[in-house]
Protein backbone atom coordinates (compact mmCIF):
# COMPACT_ATOMS: atom_id res chain seq x y z
CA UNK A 1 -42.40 -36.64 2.92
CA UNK A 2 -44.57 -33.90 1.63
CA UNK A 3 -42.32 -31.27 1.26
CA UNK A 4 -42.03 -33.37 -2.69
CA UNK A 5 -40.90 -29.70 -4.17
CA UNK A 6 -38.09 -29.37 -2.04
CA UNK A 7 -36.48 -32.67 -3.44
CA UNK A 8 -36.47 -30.66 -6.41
CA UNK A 9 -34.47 -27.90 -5.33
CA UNK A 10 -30.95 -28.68 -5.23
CA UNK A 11 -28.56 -29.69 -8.13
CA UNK A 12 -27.87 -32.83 -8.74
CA UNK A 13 -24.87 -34.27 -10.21
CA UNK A 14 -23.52 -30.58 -10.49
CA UNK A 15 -23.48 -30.12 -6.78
CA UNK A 16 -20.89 -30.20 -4.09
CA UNK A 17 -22.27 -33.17 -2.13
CA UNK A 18 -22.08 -35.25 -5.48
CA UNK A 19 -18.63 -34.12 -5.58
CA UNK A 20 -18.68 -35.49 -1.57
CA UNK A 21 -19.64 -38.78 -2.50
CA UNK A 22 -16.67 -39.21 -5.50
CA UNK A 23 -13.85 -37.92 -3.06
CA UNK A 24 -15.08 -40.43 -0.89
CA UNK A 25 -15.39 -43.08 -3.09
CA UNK A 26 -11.49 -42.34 -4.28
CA UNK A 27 -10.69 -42.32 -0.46
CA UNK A 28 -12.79 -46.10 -0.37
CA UNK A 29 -10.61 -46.91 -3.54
CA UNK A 30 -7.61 -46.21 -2.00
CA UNK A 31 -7.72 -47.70 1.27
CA UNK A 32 -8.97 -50.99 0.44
CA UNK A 33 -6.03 -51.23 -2.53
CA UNK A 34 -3.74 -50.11 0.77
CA UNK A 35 -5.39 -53.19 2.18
CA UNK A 36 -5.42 -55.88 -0.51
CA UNK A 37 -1.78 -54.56 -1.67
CA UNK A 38 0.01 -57.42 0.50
CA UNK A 39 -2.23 -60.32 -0.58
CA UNK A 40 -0.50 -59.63 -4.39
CA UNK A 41 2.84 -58.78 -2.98
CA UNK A 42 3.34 -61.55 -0.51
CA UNK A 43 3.54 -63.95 -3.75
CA UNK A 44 6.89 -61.93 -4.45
CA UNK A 45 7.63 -62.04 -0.94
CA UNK A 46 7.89 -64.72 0.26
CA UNK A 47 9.97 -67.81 -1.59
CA UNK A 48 8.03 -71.08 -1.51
CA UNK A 49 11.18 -72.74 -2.81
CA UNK A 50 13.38 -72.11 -0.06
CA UNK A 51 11.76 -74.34 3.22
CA UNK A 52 14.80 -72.89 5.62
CA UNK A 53 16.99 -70.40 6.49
CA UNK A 54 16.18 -67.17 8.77
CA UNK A 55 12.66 -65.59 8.81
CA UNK A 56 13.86 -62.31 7.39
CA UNK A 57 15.12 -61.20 4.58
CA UNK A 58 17.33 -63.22 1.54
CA UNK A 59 18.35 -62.46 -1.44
CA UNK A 60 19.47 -65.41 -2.78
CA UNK A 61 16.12 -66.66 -4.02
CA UNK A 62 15.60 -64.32 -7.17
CA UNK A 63 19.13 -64.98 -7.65
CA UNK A 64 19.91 -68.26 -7.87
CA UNK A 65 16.24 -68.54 -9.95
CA UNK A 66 17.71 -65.58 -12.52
CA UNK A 67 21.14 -67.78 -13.18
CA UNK A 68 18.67 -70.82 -13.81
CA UNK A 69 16.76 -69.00 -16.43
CA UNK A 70 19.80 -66.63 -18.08
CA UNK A 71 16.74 -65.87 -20.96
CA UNK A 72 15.48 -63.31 -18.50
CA UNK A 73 16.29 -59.92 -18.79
CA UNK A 74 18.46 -57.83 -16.84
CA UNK A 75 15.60 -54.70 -15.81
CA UNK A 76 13.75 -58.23 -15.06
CA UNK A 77 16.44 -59.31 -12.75
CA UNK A 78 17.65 -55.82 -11.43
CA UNK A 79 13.97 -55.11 -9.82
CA UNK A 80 13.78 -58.41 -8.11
CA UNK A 81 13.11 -57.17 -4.30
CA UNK A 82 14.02 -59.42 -1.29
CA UNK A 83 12.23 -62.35 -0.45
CA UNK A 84 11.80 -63.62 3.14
CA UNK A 85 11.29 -67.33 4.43
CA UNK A 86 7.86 -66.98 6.33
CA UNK A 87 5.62 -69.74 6.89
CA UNK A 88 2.01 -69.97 5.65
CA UNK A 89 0.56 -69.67 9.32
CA UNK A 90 2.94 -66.66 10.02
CA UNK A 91 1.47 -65.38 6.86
CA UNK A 92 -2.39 -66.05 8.18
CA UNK A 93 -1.26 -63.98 11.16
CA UNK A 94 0.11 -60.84 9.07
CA UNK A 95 -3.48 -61.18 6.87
CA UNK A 96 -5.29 -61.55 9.89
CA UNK A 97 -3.62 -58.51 11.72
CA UNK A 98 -5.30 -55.39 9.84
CA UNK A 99 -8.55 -56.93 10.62
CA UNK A 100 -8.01 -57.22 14.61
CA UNK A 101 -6.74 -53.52 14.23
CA UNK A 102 -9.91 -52.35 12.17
CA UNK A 103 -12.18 -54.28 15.04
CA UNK A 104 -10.22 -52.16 17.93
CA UNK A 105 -11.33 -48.77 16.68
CA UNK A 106 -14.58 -49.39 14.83
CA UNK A 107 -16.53 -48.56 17.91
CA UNK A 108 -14.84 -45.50 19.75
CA UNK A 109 -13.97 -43.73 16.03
CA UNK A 110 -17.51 -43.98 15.54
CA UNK A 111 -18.13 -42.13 18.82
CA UNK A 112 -15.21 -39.84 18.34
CA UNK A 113 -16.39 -38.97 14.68
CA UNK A 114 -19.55 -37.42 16.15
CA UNK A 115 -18.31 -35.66 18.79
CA UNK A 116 -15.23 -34.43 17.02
CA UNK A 117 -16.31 -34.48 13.46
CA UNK A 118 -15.24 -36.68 10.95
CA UNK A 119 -13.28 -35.00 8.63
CA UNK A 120 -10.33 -35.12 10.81
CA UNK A 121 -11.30 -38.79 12.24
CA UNK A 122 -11.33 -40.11 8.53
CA UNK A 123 -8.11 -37.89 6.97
CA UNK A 124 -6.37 -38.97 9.66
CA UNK A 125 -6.99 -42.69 9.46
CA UNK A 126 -6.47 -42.49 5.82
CA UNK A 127 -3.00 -40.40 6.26
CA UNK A 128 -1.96 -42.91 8.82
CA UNK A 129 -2.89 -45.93 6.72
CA UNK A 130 -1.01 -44.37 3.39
CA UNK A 131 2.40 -43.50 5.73
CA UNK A 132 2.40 -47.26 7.11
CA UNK A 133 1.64 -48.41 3.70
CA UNK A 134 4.66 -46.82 2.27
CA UNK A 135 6.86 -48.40 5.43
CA UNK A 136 5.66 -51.59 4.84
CA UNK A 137 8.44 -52.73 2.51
CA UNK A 138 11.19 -50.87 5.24
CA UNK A 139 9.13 -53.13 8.13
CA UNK A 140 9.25 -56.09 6.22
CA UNK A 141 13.43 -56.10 6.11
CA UNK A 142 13.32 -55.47 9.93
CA UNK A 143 11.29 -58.30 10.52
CA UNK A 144 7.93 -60.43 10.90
CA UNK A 145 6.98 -58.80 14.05
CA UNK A 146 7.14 -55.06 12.50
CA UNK A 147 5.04 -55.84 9.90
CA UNK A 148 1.84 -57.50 11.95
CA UNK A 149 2.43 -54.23 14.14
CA UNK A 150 2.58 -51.87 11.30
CA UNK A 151 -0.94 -53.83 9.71
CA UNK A 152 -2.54 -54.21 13.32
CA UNK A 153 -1.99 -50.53 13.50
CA UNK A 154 -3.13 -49.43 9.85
CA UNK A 155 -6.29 -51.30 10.78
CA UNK A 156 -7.19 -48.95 13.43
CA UNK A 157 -6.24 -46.27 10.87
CA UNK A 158 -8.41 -47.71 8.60
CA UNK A 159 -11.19 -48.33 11.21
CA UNK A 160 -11.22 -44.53 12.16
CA UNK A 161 -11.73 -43.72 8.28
CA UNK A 162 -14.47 -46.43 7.63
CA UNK A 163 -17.18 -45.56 10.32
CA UNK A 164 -16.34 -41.56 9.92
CA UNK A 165 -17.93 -41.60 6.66
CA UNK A 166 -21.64 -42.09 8.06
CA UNK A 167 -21.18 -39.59 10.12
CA UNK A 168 -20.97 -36.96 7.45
CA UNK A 169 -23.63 -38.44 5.12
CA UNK A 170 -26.13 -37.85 8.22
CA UNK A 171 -24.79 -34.17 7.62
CA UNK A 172 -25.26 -34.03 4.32
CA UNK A 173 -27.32 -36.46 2.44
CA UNK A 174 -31.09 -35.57 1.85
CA UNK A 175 -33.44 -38.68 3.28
CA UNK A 176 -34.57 -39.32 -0.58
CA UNK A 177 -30.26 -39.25 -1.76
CA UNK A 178 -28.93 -41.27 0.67
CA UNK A 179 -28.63 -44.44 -1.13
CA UNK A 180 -27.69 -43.21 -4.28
CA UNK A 181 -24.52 -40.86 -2.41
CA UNK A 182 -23.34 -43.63 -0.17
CA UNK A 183 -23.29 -46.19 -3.09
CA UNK A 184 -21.26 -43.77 -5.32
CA UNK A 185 -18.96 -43.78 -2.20
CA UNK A 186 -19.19 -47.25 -1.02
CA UNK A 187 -18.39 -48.53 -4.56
CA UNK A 188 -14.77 -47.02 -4.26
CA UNK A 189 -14.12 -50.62 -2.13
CA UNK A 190 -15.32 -53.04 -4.74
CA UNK A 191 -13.65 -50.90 -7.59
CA UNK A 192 -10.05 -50.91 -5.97
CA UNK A 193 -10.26 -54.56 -4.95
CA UNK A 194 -11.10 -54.59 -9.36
CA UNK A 195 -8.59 -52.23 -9.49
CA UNK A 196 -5.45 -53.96 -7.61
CA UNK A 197 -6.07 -57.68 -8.40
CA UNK A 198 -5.65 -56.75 -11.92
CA UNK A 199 -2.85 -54.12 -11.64
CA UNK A 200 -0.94 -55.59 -8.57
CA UNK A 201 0.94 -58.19 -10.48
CA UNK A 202 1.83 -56.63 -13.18
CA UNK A 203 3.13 -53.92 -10.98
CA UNK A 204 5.40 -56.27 -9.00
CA UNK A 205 7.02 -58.00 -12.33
CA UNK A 206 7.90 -54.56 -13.56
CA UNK A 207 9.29 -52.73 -10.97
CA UNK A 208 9.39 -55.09 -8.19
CA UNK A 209 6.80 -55.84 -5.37
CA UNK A 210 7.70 -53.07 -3.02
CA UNK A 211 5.87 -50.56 -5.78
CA UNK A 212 3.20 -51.77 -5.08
CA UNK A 213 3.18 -49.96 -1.72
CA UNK A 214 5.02 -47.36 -2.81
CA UNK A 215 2.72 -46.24 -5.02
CA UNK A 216 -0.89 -46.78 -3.83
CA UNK A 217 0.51 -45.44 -0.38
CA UNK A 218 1.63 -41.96 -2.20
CA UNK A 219 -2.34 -42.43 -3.59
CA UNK A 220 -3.41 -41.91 -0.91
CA UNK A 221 -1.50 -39.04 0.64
CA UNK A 222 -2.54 -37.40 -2.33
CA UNK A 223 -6.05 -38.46 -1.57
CA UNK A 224 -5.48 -36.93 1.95
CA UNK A 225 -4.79 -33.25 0.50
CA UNK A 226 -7.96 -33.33 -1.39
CA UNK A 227 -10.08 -34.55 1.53
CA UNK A 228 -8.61 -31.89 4.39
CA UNK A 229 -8.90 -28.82 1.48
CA UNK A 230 -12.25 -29.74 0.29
CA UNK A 231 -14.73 -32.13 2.69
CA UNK A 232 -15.92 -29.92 5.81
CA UNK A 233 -17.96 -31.93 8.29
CA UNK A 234 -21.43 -29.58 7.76
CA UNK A 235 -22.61 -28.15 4.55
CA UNK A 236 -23.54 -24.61 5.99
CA UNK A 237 -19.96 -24.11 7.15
CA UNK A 238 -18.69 -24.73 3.67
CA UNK A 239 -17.16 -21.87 1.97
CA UNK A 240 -18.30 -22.69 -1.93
CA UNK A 241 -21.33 -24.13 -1.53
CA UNK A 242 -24.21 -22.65 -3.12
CA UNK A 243 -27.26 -20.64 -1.34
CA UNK A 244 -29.68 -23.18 -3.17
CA UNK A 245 -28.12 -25.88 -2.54
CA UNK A 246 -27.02 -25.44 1.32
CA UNK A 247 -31.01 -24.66 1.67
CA UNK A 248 -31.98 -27.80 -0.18
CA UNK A 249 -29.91 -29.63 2.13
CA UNK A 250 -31.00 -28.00 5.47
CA UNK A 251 -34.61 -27.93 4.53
CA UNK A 252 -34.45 -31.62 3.73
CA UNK A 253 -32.88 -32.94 7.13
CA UNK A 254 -34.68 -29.98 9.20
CA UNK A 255 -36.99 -32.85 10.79
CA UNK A 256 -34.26 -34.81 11.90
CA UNK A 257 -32.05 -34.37 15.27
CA UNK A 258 -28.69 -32.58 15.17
CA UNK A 259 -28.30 -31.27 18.66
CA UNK A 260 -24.97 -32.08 20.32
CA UNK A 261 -24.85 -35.33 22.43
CA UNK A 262 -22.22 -36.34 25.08
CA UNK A 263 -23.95 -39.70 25.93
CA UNK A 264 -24.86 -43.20 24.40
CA UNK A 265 -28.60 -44.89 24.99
CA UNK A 266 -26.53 -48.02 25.56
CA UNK A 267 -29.10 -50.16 27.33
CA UNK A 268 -32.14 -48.99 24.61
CA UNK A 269 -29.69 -49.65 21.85
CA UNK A 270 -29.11 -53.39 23.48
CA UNK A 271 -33.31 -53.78 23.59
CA UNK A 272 -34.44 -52.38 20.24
CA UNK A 273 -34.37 -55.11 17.99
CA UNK A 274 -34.65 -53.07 14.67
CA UNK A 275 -31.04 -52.68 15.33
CA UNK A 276 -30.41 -56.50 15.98
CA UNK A 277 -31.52 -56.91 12.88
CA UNK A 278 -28.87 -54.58 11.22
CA UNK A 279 -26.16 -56.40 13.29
CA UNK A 280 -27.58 -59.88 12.26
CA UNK A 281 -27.94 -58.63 8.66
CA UNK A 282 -24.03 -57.26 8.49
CA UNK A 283 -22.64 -60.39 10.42
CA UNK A 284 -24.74 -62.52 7.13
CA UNK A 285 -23.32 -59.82 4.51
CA UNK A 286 -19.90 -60.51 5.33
CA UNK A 287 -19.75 -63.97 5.84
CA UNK A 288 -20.07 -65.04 2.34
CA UNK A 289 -18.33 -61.68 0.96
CA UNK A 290 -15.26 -62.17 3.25
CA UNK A 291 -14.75 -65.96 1.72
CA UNK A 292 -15.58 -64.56 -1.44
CA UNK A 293 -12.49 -62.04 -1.07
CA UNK A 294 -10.07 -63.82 0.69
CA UNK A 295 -10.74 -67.62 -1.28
CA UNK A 296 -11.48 -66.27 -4.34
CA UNK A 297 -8.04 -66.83 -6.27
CA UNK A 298 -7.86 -70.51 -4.32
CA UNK A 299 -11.46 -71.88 -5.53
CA UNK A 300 -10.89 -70.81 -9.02
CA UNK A 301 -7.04 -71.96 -9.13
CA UNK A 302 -8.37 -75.06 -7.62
CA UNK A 303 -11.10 -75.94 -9.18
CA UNK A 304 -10.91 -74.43 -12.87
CA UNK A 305 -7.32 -75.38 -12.50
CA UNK A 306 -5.90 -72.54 -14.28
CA UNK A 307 -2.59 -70.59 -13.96
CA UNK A 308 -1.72 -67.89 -11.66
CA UNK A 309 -2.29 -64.94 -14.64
CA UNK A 310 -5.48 -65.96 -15.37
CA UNK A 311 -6.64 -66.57 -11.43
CA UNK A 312 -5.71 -63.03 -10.91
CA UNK A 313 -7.90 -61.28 -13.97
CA UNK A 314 -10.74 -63.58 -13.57
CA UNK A 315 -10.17 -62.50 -9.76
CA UNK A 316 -11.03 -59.52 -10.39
CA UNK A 317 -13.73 -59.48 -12.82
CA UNK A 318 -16.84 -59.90 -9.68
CA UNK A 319 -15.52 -56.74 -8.04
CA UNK A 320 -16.27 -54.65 -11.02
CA UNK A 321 -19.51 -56.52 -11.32
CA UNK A 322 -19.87 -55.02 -7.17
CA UNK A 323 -19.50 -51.77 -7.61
CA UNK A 324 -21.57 -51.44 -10.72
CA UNK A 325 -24.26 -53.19 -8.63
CA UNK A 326 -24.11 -50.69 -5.48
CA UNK A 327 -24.28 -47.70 -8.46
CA UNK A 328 -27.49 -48.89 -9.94
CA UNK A 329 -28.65 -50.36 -6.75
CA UNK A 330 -28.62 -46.84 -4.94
CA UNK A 331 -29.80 -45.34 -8.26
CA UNK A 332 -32.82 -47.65 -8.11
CA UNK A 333 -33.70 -47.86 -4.72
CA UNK A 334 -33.81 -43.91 -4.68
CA UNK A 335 -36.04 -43.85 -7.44
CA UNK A 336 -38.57 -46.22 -6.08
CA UNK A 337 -38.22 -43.75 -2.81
CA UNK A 338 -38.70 -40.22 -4.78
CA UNK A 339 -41.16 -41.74 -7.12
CA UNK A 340 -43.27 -42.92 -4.02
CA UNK A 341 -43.86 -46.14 -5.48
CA UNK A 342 -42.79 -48.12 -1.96
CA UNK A 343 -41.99 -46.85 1.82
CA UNK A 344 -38.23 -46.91 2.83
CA UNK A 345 -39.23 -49.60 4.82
CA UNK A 346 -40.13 -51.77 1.75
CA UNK A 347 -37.34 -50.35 -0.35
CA UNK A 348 -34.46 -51.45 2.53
CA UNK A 349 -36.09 -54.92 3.22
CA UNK A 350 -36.33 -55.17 -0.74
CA UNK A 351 -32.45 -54.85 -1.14
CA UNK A 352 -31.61 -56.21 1.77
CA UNK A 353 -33.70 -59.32 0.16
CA UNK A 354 -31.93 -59.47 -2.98
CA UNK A 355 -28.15 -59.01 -1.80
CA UNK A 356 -28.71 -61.59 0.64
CA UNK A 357 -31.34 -64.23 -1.05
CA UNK A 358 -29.65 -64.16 -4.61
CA UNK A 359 -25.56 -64.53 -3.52
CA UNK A 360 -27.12 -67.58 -1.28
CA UNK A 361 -28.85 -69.12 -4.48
CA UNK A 362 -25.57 -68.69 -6.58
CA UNK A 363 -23.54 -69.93 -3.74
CA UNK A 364 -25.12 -73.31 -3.35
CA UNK A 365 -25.39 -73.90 -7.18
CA UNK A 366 -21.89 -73.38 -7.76
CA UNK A 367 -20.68 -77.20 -6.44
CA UNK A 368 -23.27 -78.23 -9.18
CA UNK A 369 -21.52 -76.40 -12.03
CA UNK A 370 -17.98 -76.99 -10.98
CA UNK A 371 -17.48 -78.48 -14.49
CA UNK A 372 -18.66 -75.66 -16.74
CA UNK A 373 -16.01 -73.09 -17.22
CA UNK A 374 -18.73 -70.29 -18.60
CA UNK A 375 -21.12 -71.32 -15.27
CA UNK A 376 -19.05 -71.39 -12.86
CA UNK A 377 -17.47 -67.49 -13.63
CA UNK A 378 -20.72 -66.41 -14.04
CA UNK A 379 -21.99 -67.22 -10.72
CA UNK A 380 -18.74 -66.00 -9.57
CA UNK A 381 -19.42 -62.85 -10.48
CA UNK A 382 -22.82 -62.69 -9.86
CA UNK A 383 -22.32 -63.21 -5.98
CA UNK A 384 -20.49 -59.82 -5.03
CA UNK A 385 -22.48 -58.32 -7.13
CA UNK A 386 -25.99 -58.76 -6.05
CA UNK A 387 -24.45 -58.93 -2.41
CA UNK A 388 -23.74 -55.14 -2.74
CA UNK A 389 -27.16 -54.65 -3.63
CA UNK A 390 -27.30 -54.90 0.51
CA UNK A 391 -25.81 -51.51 0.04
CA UNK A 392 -29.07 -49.65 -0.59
CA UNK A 393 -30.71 -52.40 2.42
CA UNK A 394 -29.53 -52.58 6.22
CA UNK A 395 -26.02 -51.48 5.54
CA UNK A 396 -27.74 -47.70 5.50
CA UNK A 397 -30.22 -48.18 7.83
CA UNK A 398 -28.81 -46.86 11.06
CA UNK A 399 -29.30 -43.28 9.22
CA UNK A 400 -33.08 -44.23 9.11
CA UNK A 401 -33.65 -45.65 12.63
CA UNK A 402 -30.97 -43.44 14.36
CA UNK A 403 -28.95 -40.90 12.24
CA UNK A 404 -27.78 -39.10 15.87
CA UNK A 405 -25.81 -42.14 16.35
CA UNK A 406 -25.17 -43.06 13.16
CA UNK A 407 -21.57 -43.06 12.69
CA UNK A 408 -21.18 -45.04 16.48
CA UNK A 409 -23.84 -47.69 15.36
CA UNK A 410 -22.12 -48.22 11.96
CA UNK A 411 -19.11 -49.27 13.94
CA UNK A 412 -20.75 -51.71 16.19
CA UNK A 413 -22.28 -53.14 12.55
CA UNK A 414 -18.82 -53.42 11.07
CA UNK A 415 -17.65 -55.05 14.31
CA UNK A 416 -20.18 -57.77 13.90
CA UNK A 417 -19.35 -58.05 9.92
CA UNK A 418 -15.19 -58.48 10.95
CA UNK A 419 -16.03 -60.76 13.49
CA UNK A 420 -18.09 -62.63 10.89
CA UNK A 421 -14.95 -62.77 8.24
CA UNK A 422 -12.59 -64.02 11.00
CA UNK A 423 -14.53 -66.95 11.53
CA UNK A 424 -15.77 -68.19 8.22
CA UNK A 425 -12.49 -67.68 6.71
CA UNK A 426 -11.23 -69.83 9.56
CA UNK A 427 -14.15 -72.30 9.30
CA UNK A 428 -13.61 -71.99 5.18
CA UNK A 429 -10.08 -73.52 5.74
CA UNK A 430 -10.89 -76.26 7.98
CA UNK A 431 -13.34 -77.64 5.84
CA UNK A 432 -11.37 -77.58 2.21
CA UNK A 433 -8.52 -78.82 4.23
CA UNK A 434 -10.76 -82.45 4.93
CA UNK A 435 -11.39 -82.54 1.54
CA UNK A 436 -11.40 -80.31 -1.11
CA UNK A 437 -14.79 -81.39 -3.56
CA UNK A 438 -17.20 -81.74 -0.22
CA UNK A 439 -15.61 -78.99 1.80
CA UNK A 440 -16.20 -76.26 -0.50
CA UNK A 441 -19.91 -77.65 -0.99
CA UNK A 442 -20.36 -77.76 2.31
CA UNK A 443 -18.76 -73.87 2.84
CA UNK A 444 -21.09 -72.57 0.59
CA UNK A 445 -24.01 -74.32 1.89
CA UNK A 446 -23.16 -72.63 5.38
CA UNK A 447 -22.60 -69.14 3.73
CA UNK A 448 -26.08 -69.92 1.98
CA UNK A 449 -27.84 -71.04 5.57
CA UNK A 450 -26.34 -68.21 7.18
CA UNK A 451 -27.46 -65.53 4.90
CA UNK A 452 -31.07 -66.98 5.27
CA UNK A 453 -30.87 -66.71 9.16
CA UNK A 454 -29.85 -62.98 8.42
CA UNK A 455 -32.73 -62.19 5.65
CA UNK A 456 -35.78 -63.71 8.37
CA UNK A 457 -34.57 -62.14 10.92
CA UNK A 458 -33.86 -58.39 9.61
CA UNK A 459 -37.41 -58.84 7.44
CA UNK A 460 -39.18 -59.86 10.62
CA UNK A 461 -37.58 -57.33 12.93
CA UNK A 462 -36.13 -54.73 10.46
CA UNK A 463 -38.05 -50.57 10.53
CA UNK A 464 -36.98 -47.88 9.04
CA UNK A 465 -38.42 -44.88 11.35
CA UNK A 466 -36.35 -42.98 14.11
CA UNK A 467 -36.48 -45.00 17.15
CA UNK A 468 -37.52 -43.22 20.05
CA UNK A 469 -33.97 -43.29 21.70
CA UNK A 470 -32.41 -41.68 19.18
CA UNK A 471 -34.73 -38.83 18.99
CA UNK A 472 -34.19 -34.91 20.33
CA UNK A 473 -35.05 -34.85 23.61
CA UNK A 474 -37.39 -32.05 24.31
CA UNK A 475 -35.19 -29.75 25.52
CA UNK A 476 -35.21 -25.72 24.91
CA UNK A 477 -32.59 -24.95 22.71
CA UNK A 478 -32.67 -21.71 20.81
């Protein structure tokens, strides 16, 4: 912390691990609008009219509708796509599939990425996700079953490119940049789910729903050529990077550990309860933001009563608000850090406060607004975004308390945070399904008492210092 000059050193915005953090939020982008692409399609997918026939694929749906409404244009009727007769619990399955698949590989990706490096680990779960995206509409004609296999497997595609990511920043972010680099990349996710609720729909009416894969699939193969001819795992193997900025980097992470490792402190990870506090602190996080994503268009339909158009674009309007709050957050929370106005330990257990405390708050005033329009958007909105202000809190802090294992760890953390998702979206449509008015009060009083358990916890057991598992072992290595 005194070497204050050296801070100073290295470009910034001009510099090649800014340009890191942008490829990697456009890889972000593009996998999670690879993942929210078939909660927009399915609408086009599947016809609620029709209550039999065979679970594949019919055409007569769009068909008989177009003869009943001869006002609607022929390019309207020609790029009508096939619709298939699939109930709404084989539906829940097919949603539910890519996040079983993202569960299976979060943990050994994250142990692959640092033994292997993550530049292949992540290109290669992002080209594997964008092929499979781009089959989806070919699965979909074969049947059900082929397309919970093709989204079980682009979850473990998409597993292998999440955790690979932290691997790289503990390469290449300085201690005093982290937050602001991962929340330029980390805010690719809330701008694509911005990005395809209000672009999805208007996709599928012009050209038909199977576009929508087509297209954000090919997005991302592009994505894949930029990230295998310009990321490389360790800034002093890059070819273009500059002298002064490859020392800047080097000189800034030369306290930390980067020997190789071969084996996991399993049993010291299990006792050290900074790290519980992490896990307890991701399984709060996504609670409320996994209800918030996958309810959103239901609680506004439902309770603002408005039409499908405007449920999507007012849909989308918190995600923007979510990834302008992890910018300034990691902006912020950077600035507090280089201007030496509070520890990281104060600056991760501030955020960590405020994208848990203030999304609680908002949650549990919402049933108490229901009947203002203008309130009940604006708390809306306001809940992903001050949740991502966890961005710059516990969601970085395994590169504090054990960067070595940093990509493994963030894995076991996302683990806990999918396991989270799964059951409060379950437990979310138990309770609106015994009655609407008091089920949704009482979901967002759980969301609110379970982010609270999360905030004590990681602010009684939450440090920010290398823990002494996860340090070098004195061994002589020259």
């Amino acid at each position: 912390m005194d070497q204050k000059p050296t801070t100073r050193k290295g470009p910034d915005f001009c510099s090649l691990r800014y340009g890191l953090a942008l490829i990697m939020h456009f890889s972000n982008f593009t996998m999670i609008t690879q993942r929210v692409s078939l909660s927009i399609a399915i609408i086009a997918m599947v016809n609620g009219t029709q209550q039999h026939g065979p679970s594949n694929a019919s055409t007569q749906g769009p068909l008989a509708d177009s003869l009943h409404n001869p006002g609607r244009s022929a390019r309207e009727f020609g790029t009508r796509a096939s619709v298939y007769q699939w109930s709404p619990e084989t539906q829940g399955v097919i949603f539910s599939s890519i996040s079983y698949g993202i569960i299976l590989t979060l943990i050994p990706s994250g142990y692959l990425a640092g033994i292997f490096g993550a530049k292949q680990m992540l290109g290669a779960g992002l080209l594997i996700s964008s092929l499979l995206t781009l089959s989806t509409p070919l699965a979909a004609d074969v049947g059900v079953i082929l397309v919970i296999v093709v989204r079980t497997v682009q979850g473990m595609a998409q597993g292998m490119a999440w955790t690979g990511q932290f691997t790289i920043w503990a390469k290449w972010a300085p201690p005093l940049e982290r937050s602001k680099l991962t929340s330029i990349a980390g805010s690719g996710a809330a701008f694509g789910s911005f990005f395809i609720l209000c672009v999805g729909g208007l996709i599928s009416q012009a050209l038909g729903w199977p576009f929508i894969f087509y297209i954000f699939g090919s997005i991302g193969c592009v994505c894949c050529l930029l990230w295998f001819t310009v990321i490389y795992d360790d800034p002093t193997h890059h070819p273009c990077i500059s002298a002064r900025e490859k020392e800047h980097i080097v000189s800034s992470l030369a306290h930390q550990p980067s020997s190789p490792r071969r084996s996991v402190p399993i049993k010291a990870m299990v006792r050290c309860l900074p790290l519980w506090a992490i896990f307890t602190g991701f399984f709060s996080h996504f609670w409320l933001c996994t209800i918030i994503l996958t309810y959103l268009p239901t609680y506004i339909s439902t309770v603002l009563h408005v039409n499908i158009r405007e449920s999507g674009v007012l849909s989308s309007l918190p995600f923007i608000a979510a990834s302008s709050c992890t910018i300034l957050g990691g902006q912020l929370a950077d600035f507090l850090l280089s201007r030496k106005l509070l520890s990281l330990i104060a600056v991760r257990k501030l955020f960590s406060s405020l994208g848990l405390l203030l999304p609680s708050l908002c949650a549990v005033a919402l049933p108490f607004v229901a009947s203002s329009y203008t309130m009940t958007i604006a708390l809306l909105i306001l809940i992903p975004g001050t949740s991502n202000l966890c961005d710059s809190g516990f969601i970085i802090n395994t590169l504090d308390i054990a960067p070595r294992y940093a990509s493994f760890l963030m894995g076991i953390s996302r683990g806990f945070g999918l396991i989270a998702g799964i059951v409060s979206s379950t437990a979310t449509g138990f309770l609106i399904s015994q009655d609407s008015e008091s089920g949704w009060k009482n979901v967002f009083f759980l969301s609110a008492a379970v982010n609270m358990f999360g905030l004590i916890f990681y602010l009684t057991f939450g440090r920010a210092e290398i823990q002494e598992w996860a340090k070098e072992r004195t061994l002589t290595r020259l």
